[in-house]
Protein backbone atom coordinates (compact mmCIF):
# COMPACT_ATOMS: atom_id res chain seq x y z
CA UNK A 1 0.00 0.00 0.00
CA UNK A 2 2.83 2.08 0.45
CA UNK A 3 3.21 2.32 -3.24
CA UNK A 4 -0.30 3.46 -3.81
CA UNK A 5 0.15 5.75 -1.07
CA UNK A 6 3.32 7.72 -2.97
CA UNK A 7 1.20 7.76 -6.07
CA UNK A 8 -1.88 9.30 -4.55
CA UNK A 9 0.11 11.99 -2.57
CA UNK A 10 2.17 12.78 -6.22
CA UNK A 11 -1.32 12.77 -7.98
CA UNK A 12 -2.22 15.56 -5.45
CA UNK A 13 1.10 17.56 -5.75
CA UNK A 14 1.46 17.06 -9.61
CA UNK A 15 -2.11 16.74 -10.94
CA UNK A 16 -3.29 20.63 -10.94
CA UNK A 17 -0.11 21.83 -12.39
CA UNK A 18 -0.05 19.43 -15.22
CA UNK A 19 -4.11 20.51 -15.54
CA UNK A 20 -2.88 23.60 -15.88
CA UNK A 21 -0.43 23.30 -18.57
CA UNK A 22 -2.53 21.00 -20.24
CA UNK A 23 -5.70 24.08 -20.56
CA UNK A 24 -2.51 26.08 -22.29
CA UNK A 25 -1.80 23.13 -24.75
CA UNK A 26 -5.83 22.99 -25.38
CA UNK A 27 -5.80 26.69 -25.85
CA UNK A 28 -3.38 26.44 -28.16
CA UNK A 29 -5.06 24.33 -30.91
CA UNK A 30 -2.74 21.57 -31.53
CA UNK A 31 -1.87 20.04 -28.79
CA UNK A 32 1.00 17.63 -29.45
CA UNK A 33 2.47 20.43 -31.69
CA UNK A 34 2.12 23.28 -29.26
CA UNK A 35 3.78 20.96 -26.47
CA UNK A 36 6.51 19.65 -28.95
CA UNK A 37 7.00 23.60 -29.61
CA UNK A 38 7.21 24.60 -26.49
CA UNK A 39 10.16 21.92 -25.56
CA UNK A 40 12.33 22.43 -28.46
CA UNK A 41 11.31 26.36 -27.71
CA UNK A 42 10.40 27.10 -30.87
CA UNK A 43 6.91 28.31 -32.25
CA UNK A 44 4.63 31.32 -32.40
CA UNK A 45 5.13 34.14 -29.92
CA UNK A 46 1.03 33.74 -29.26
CA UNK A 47 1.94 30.39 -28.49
CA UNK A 48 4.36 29.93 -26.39
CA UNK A 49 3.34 33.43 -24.46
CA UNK A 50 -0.16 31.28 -23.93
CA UNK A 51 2.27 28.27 -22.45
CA UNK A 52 4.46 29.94 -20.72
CA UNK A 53 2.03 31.78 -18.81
CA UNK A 54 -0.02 28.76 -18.07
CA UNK A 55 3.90 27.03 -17.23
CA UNK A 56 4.32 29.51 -14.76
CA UNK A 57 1.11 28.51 -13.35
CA UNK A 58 1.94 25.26 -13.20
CA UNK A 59 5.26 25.46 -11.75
CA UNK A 60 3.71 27.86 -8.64
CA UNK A 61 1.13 25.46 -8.46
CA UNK A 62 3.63 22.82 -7.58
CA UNK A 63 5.62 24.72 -5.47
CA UNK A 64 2.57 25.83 -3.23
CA UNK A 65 1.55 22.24 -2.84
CA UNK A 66 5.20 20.78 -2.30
CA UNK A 67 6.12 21.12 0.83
CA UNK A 68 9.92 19.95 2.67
CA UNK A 69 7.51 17.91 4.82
CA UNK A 70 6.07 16.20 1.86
CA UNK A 71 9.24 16.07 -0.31
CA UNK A 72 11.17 14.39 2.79
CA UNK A 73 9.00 11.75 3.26
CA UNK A 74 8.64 10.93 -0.65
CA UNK A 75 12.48 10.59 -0.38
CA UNK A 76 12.13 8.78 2.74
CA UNK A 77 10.15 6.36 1.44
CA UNK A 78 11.95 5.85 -1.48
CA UNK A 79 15.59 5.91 0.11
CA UNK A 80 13.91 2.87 2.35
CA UNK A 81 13.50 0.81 -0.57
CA UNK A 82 16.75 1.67 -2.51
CA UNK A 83 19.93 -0.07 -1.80
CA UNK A 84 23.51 1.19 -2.85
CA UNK A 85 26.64 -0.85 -3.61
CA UNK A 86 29.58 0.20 -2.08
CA UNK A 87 33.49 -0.71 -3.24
CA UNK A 88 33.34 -3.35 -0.42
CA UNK A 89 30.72 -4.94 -2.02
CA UNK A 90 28.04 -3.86 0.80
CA UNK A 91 24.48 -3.08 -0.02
CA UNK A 92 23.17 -1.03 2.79
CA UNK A 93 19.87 1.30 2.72
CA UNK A 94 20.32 4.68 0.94
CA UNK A 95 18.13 5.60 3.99
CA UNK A 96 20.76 4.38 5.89
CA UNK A 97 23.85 6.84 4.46
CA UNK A 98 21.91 9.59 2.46
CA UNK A 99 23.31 12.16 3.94
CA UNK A 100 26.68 11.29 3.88
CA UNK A 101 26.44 10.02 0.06
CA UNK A 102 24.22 13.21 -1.06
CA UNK A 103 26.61 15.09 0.79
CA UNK A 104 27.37 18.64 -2.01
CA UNK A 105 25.71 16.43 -4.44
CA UNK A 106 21.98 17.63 -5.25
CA UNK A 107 21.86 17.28 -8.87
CA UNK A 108 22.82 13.37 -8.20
CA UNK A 109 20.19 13.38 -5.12
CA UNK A 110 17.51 14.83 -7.98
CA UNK A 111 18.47 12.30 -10.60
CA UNK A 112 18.16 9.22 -8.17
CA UNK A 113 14.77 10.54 -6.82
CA UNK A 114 13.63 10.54 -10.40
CA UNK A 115 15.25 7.44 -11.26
CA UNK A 116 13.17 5.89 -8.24
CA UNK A 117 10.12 7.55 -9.03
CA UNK A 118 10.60 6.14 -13.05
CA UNK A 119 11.76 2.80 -11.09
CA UNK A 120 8.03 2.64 -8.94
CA UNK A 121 5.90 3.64 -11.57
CA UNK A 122 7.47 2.40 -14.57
CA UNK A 123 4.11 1.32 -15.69
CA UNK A 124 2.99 4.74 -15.75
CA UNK A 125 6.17 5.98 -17.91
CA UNK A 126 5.81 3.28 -20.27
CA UNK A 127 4.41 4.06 -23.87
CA UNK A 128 3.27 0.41 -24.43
């Protein structure tokens, strides 16, 4: 249940801001163009003003409903089920040493929290 715990509390952080962005892509006419535009940040200055403003949105939206509590116990959660191996051929918890092997290192602490998150709901990132 833990699982399906994590994915209800993302649903609830991520879920309005992607609404959000998605009302700009609907806005916009094309869809899949106006969201392929607006990542290789090309396209229409009507267009990507209209996502950009509704990106902004989004991205306060997120921050207002992502809190340190929140985003510490995602991690926590995730660090419990994550092992790491070290040169002695150990496998402890990340729990266990995260702060000592995140230490000055919070791009790599970002990219394994979204490896992990890709890594629980792989079914959700798949295009099959």
């Amino acid at each position: 249940m833990t699982a399906s715990d994590l994915l209800l509390d993302l649903s609830a952080i991520f879920g309005p801001s992607l609404s959000i962005v998605g009302s700009g892509l609907l806005k916009s006419g094309d869809s899949k163009q106006a969201l392929q535009q607006l990542l290789d940040g090309v396209g229409g200055a009507e267009s990507s003003d209209l996502l950009g403003e509704n990106l902004e949105k989004a991205i306060l939206s997120l921050i207002d409903r992502l809190s340190k509590e929140k985003q510490r116990e995602v991690i926590g959660i995730l660090a419990g089920v994550t092992s790491v191996q070290q040169e002695d051929d150990a496998w402890p918890s990340l729990e266990s040493i995260f702060t000592v092997h995140f230490r000055g290192r919070l791009k790599a602490m970002y990219q394994w929290l979204a490896f992990a998150l890709q890594v629980q709901f792989k079914d959700f990132f798949s295009t099959n």
